[in-house]
N, C-alpha and C. Protein backbone atom coordinates (compact mmCIF):
# COMPACT_ATOMS: atom_id res chain seq x y z
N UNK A 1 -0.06 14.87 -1.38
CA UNK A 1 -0.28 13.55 -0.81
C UNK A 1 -1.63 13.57 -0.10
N UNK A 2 -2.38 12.73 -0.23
CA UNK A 2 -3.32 12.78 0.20
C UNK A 2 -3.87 11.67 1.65
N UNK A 3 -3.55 12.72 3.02
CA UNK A 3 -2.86 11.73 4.23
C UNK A 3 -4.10 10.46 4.48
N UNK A 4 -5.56 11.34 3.86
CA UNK A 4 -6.50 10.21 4.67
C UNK A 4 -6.56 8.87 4.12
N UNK A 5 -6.13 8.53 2.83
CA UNK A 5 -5.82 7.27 2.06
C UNK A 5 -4.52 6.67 2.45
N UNK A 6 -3.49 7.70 2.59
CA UNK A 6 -2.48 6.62 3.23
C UNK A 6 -2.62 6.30 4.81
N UNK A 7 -3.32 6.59 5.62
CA UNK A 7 -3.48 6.30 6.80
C UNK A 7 -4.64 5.52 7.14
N UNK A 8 -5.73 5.10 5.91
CA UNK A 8 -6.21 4.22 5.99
C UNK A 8 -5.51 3.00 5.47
N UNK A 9 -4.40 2.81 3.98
CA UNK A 9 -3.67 1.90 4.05
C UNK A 9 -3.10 1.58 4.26
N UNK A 10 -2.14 1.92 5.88
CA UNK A 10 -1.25 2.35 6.22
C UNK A 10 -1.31 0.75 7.73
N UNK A 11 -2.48 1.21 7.54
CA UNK A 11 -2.31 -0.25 9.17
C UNK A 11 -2.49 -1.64 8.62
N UNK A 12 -3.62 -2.13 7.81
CA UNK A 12 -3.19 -3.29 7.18
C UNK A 12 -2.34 -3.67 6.74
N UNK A 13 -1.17 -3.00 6.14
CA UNK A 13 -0.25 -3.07 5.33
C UNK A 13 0.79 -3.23 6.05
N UNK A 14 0.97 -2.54 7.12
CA UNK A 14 1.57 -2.07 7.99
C UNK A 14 2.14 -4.00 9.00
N UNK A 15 0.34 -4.42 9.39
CA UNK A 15 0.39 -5.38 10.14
C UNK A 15 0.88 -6.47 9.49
N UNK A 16 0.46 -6.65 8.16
CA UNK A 16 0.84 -7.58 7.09
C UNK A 16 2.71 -7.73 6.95
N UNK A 17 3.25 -6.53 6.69
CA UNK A 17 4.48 -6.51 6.79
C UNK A 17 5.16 -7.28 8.03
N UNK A 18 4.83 -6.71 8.91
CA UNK A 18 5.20 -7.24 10.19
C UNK A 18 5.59 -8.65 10.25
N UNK A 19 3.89 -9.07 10.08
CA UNK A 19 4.12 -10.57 10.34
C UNK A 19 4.47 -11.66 9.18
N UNK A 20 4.69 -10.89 7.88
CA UNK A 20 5.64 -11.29 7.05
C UNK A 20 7.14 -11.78 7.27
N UNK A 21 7.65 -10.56 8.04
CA UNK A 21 9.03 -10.02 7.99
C UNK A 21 9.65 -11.14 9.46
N UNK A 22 8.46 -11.58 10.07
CA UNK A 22 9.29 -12.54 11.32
C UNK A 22 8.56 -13.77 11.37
N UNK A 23 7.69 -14.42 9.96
CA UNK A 23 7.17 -15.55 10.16
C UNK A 23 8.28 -16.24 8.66
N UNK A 24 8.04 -15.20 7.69
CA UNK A 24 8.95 -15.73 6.44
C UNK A 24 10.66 -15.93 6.89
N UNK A 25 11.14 -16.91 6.13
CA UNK A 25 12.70 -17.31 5.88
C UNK A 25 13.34 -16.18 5.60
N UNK A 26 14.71 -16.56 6.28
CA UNK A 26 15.61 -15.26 5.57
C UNK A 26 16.12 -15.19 4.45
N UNK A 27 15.89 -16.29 3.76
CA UNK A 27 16.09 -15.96 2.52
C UNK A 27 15.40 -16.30 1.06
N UNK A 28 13.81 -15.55 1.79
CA UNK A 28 12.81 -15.30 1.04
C UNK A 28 12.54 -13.64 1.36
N UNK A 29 13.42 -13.02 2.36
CA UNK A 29 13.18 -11.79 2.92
C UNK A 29 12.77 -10.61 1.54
N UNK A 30 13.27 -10.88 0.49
CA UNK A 30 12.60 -9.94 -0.88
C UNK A 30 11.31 -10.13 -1.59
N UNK A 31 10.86 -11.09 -0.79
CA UNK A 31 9.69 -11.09 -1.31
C UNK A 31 8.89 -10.27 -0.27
N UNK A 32 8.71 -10.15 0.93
CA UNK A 32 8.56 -9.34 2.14
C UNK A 32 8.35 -7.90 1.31
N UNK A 33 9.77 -7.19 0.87
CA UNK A 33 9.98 -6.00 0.83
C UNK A 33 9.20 -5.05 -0.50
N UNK A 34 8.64 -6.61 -0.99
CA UNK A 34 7.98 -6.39 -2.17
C UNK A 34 6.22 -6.09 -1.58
N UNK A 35 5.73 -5.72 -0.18
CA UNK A 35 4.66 -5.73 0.24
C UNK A 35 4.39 -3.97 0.12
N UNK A 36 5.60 -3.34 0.50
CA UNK A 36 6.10 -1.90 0.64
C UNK A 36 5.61 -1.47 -1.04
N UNK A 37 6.11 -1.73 -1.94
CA UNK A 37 5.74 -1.51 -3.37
C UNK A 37 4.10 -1.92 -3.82
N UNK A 38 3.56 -2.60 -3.30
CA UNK A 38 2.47 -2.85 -3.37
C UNK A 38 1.81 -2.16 -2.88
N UNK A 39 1.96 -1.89 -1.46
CA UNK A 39 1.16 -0.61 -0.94
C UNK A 39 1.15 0.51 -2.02
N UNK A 40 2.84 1.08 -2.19
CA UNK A 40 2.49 2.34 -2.77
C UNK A 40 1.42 1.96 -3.87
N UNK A 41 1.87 0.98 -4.97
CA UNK A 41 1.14 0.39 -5.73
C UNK A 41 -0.42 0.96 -5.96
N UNK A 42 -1.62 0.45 -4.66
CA UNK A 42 -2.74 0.68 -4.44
C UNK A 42 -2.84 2.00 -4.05
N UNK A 43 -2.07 2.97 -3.17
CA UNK A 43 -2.01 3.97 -3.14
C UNK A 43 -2.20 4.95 -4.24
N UNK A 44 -1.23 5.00 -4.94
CA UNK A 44 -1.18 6.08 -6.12
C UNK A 44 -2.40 5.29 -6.96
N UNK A 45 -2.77 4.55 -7.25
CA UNK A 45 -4.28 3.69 -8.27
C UNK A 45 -5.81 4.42 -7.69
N UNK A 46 -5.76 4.12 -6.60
CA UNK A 46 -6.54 4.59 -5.39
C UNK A 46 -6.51 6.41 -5.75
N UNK A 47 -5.41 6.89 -5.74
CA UNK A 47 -5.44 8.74 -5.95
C UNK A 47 -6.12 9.12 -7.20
N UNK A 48 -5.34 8.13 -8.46
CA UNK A 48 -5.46 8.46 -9.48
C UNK A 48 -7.31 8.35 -10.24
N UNK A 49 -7.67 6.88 -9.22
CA UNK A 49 -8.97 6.70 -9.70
C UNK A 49 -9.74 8.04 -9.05
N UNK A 50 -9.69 8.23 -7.92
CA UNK A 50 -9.94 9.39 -7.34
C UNK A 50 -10.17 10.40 -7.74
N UNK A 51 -9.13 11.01 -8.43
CA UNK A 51 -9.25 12.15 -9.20
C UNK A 51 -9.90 12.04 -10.48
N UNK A 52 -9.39 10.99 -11.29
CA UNK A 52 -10.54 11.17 -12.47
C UNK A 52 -11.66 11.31 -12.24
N UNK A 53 -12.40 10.31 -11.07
CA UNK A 53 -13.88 10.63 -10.90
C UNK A 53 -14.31 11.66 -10.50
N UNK A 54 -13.39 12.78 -9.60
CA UNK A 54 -13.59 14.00 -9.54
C UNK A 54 -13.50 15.15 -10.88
N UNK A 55 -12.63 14.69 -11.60
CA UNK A 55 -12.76 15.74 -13.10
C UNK A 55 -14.22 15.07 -14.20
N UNK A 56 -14.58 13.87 -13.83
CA UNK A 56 -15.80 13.44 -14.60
C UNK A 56 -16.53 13.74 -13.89
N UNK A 57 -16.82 14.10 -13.03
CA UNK A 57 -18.34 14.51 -12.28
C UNK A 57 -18.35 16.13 -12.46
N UNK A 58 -17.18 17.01 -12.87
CA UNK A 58 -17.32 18.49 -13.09
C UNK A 58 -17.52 18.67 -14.08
C-alpha cells in the first residue's frame, strides 16, 4: 500500500463524505456510500499509473 497517496486522498474524500452523509436524504444514503468506492477507485488508478511509468522509464 502505498500510505503517501492514500493520505493525500484521504482528506478530500474524507470531507466530501462527511458533508454528503448529513446534508443528503436518508433515503438517497447509497449513493453517499458510493463516494468510499470511488476513492478506492482513484486510488488503485493513481498506483497502477504509477507504476507503469516507473517500469517505462527503466
Amino acid at each position: 500500500m502505498d500510505w503517501k497517496k492514500y493520505f493525500i486522498l484521504l482528506p478530500p474524500f474524507l470531507i466530501f463524505t462527511i458533508l454528503v452523509f448529513l446534508f443528503i436524504p436518508y433515503h438517497q444514503l447509497l449513493f453517499a456510500s458510493l463516494i468510499i468506492i470511488i476513492f478506492w477507485i482513484f486510488y488503485y488508478i493513481w498506483v497502477a499509473v504509477d507504476k507503469a511509468r516507473k517500469e517505462k522509464s527503466e
